[in-house]
N, C-alpha and C. Protein backbone atom coordinates (compact mmCIF):
# COMPACT_ATOMS: atom_id res chain seq x y z
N UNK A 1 181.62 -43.87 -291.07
CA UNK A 1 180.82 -43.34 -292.16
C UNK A 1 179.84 -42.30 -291.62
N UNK A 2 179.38 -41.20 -292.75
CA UNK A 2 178.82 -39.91 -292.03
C UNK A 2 177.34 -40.72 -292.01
N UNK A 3 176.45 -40.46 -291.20
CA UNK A 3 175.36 -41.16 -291.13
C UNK A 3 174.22 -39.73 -291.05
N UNK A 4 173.75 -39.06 -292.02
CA UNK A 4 173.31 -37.78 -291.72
C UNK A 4 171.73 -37.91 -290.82
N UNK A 5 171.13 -38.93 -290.75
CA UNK A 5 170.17 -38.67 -289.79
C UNK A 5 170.34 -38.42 -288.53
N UNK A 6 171.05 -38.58 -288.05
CA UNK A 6 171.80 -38.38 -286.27
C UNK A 6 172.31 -36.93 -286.97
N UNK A 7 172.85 -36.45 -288.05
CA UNK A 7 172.96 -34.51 -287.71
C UNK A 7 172.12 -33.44 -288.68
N UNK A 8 170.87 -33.83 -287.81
CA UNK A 8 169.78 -32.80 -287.90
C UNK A 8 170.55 -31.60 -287.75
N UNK A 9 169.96 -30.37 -288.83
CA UNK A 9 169.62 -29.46 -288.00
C UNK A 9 168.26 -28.68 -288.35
N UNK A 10 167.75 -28.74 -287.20
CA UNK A 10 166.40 -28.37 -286.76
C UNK A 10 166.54 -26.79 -286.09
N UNK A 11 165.05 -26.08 -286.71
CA UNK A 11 164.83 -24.71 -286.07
C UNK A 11 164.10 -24.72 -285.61
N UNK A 12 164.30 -23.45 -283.93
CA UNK A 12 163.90 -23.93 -282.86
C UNK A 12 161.96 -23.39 -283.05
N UNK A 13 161.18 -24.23 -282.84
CA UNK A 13 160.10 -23.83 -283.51
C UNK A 13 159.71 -22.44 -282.44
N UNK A 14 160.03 -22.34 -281.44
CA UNK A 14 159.69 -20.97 -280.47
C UNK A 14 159.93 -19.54 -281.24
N UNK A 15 161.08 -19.66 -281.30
CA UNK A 15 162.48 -18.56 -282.02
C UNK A 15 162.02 -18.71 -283.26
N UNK A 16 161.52 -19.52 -283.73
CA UNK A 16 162.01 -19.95 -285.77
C UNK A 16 163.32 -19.33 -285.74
N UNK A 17 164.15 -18.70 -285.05
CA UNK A 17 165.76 -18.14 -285.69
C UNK A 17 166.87 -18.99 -285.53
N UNK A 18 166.97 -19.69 -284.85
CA UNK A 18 168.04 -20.28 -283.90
C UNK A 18 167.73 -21.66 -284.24
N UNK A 19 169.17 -23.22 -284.26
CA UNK A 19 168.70 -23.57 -284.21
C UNK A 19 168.76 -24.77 -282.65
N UNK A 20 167.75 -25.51 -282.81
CA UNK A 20 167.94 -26.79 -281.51
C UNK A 20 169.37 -27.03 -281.41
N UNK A 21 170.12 -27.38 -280.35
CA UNK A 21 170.82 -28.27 -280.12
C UNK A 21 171.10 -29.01 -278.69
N UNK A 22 171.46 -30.36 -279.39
CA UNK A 22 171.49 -31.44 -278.64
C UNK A 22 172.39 -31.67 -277.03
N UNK A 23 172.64 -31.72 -275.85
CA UNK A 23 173.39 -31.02 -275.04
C UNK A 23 173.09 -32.48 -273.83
N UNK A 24 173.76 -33.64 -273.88
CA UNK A 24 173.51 -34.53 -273.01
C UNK A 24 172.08 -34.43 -272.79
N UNK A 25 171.15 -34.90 -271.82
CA UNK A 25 170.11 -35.05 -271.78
C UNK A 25 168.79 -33.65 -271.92
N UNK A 26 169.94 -32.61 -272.55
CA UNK A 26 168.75 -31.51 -272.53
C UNK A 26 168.99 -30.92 -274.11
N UNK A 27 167.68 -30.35 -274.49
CA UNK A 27 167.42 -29.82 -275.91
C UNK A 27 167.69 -28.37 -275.40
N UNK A 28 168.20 -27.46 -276.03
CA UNK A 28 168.41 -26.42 -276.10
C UNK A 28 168.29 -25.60 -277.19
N UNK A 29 168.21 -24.24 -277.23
CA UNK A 29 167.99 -23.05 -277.91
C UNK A 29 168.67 -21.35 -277.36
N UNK A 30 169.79 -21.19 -277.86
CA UNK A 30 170.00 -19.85 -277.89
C UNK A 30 168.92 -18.78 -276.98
N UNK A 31 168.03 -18.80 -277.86
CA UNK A 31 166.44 -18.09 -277.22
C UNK A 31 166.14 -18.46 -276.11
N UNK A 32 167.11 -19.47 -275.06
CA UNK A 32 166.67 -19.49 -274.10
C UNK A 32 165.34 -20.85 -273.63
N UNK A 33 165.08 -21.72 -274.59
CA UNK A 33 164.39 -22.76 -274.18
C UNK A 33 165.28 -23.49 -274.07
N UNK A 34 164.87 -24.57 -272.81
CA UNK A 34 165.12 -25.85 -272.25
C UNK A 34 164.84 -27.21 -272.20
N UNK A 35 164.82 -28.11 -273.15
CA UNK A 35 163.78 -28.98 -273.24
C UNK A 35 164.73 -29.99 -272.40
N UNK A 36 164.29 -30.65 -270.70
CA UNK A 36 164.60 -31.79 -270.02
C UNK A 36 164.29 -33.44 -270.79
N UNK A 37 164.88 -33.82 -271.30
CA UNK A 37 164.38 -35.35 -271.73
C UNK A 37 164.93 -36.59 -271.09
N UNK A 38 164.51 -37.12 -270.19
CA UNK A 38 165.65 -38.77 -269.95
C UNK A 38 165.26 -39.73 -271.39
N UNK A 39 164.12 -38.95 -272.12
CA UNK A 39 163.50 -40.26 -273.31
C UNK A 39 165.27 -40.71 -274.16
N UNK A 40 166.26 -39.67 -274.13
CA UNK A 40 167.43 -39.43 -274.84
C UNK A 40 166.88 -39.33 -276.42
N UNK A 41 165.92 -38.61 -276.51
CA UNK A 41 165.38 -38.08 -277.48
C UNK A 41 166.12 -37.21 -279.00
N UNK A 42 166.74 -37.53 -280.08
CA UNK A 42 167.67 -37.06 -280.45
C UNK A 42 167.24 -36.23 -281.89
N UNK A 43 167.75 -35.52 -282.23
CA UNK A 43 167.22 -33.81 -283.55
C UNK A 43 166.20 -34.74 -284.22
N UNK A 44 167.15 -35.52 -284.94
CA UNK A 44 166.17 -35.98 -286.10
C UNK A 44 165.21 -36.45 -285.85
N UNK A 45 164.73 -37.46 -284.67
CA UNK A 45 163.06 -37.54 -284.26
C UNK A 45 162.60 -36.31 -283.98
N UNK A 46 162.65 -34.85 -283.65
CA UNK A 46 161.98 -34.04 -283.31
C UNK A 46 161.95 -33.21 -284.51
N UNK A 47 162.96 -33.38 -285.74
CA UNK A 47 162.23 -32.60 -287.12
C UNK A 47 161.57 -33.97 -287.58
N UNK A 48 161.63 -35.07 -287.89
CA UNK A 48 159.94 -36.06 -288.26
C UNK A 48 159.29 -35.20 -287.29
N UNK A 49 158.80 -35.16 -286.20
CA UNK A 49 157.64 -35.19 -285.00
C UNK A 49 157.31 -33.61 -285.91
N UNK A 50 157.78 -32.48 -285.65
CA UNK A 50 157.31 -31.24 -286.62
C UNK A 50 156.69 -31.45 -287.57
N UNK A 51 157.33 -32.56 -288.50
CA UNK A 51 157.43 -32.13 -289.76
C UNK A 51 155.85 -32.85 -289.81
N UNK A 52 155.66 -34.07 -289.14
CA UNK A 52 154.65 -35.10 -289.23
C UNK A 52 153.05 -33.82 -288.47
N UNK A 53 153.34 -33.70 -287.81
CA UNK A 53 152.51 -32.43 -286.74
C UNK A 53 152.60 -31.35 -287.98
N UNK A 54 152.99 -30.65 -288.50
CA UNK A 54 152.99 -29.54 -289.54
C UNK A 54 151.90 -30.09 -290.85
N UNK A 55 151.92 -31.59 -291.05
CA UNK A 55 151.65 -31.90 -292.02
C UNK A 55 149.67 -31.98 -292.03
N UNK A 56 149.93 -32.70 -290.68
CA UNK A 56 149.17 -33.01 -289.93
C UNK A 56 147.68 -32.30 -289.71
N UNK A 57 148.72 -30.90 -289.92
CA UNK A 57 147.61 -29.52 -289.35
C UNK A 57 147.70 -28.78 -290.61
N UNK A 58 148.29 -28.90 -290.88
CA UNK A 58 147.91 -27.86 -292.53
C UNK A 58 146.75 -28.47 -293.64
N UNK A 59 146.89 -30.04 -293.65
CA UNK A 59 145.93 -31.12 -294.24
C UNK A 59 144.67 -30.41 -294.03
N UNK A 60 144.30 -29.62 -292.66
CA UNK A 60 142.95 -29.35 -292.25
C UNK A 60 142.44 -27.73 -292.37
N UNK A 61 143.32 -27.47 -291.90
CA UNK A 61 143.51 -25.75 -291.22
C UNK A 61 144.81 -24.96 -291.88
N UNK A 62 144.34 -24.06 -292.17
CA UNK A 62 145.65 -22.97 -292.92
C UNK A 62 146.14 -21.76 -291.88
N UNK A 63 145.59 -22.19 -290.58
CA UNK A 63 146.14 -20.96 -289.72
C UNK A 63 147.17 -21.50 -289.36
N UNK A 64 148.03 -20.47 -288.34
CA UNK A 64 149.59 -20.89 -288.24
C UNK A 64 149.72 -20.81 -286.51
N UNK A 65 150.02 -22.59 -286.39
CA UNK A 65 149.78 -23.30 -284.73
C UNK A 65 150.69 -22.45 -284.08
N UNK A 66 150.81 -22.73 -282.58
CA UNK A 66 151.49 -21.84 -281.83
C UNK A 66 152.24 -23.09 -281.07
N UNK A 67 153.12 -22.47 -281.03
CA UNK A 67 154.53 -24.22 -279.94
C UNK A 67 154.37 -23.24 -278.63
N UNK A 68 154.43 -24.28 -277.71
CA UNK A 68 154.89 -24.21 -276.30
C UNK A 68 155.54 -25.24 -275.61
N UNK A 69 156.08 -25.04 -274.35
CA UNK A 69 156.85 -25.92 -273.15
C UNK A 69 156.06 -26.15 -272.03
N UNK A 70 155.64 -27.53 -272.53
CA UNK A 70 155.14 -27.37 -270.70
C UNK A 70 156.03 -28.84 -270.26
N UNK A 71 155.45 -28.69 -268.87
CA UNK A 71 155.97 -29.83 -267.95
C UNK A 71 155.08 -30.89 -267.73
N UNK A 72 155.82 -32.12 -267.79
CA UNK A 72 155.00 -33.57 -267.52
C UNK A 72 156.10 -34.09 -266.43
N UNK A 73 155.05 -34.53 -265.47
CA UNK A 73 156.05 -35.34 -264.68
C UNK A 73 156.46 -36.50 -264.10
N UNK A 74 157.90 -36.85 -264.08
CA UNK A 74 158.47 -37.63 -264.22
C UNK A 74 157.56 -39.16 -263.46
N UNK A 75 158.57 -40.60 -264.09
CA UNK A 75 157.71 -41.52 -263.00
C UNK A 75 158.24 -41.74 -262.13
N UNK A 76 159.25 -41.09 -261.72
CA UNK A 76 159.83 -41.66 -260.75
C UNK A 76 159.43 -41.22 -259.44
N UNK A 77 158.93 -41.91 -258.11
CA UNK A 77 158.71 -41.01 -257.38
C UNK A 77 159.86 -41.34 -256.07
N UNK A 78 159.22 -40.23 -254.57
CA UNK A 78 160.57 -40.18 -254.09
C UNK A 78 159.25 -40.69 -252.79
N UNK A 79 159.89 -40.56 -251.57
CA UNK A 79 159.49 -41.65 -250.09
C UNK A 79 157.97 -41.25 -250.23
N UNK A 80 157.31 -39.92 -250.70
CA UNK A 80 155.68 -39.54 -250.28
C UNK A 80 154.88 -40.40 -251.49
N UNK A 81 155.56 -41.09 -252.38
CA UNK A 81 154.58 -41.44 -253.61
C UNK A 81 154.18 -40.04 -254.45
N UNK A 82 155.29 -38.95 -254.25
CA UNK A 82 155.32 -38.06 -255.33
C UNK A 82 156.33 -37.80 -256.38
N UNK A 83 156.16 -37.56 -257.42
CA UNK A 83 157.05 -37.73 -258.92
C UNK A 83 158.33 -36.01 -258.26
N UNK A 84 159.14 -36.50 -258.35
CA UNK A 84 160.72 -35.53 -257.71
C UNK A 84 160.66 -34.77 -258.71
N UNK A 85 160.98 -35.20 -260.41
CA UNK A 85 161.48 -34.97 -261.37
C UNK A 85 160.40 -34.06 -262.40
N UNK A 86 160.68 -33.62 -263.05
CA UNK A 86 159.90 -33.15 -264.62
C UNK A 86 160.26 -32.99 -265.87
N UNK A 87 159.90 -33.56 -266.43
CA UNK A 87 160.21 -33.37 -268.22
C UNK A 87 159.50 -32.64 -269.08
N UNK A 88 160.38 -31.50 -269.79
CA UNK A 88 159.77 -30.61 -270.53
C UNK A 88 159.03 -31.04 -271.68
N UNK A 89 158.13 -30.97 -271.93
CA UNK A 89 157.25 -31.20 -273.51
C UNK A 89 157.25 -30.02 -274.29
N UNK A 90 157.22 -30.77 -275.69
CA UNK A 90 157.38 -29.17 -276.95
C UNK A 90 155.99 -29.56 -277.34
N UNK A 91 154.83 -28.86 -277.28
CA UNK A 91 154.01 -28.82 -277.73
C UNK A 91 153.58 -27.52 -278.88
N UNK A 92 152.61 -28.47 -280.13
CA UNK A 92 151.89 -27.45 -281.17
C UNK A 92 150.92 -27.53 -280.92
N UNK A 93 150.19 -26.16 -280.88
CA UNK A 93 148.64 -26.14 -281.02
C UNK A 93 148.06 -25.26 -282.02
N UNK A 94 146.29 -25.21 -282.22
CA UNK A 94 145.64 -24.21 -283.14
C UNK A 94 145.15 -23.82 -282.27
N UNK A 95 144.85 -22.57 -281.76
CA UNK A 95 143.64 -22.56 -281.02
C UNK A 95 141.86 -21.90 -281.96
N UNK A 96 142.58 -22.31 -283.42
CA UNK A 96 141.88 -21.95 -284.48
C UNK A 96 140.61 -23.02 -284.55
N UNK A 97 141.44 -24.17 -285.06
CA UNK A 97 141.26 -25.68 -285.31
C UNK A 97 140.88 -26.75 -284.16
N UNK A 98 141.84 -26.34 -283.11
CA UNK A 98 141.53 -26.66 -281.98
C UNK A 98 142.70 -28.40 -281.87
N UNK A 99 143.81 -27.98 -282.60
CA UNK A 99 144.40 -29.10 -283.42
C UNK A 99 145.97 -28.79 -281.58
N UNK A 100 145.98 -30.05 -281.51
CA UNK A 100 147.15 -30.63 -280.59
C UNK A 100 147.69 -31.79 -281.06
N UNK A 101 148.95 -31.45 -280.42
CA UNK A 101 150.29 -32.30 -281.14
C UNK A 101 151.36 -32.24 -279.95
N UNK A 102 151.53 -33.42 -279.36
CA UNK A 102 152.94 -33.32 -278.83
C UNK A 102 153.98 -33.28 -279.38
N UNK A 103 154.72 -32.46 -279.82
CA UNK A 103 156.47 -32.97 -280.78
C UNK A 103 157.37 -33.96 -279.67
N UNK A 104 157.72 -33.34 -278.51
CA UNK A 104 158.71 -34.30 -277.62
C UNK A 104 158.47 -34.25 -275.96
């Protein structure tokens, strides 16, 4: 049976043109973003996480947030007690409002 929450499709909030897709453990975009996840993080939690973050910030502020990628890193560490790995984060911000939101 078609189960449509597992087939999101989500636009890539960087691009707004293009949209996400899902690619074994990495989020991708045409435009060239990379999102690393081991969370196995899948579309439809990351349009809630937007949509919840969009809602979130408009409730307060009418300016229009800005997304970015940054890196968090991993727990795993290797022989020095340092983390090997990194996982990309999609972050929204205002720098209006002063409003932050992790999406993934």
């Amino acid at each position: 049976m078609f189960n449509s929450q597992f087939d999101s499709t989500v636009i890539c909030p960087i691009c707004q043109k293009n949209n996400l897709e899902k690619t074994g453990s990495k989020i991708v975009c045409p435009c060239g973003i990379e999102l690393c996840d081991k969370r196995n993080v899948e579309l439809h939690q990351i349009e809630h996480s937007l949509s919840t973050a969009t809602d979130l910030h408009s409730s307060k502020c009418q300016q229009i947030p800005l997304f970015a990628i940054t890196e968090d890193f991993d727990d795993d560490s290797d022989d020095t007690g340092m983390s090997s790995a990194s996982l990309s984060m999609l972050m929204m911000q205002c720098n209006f409002c002063q409003f932050f939101y992790r999406i993934v």
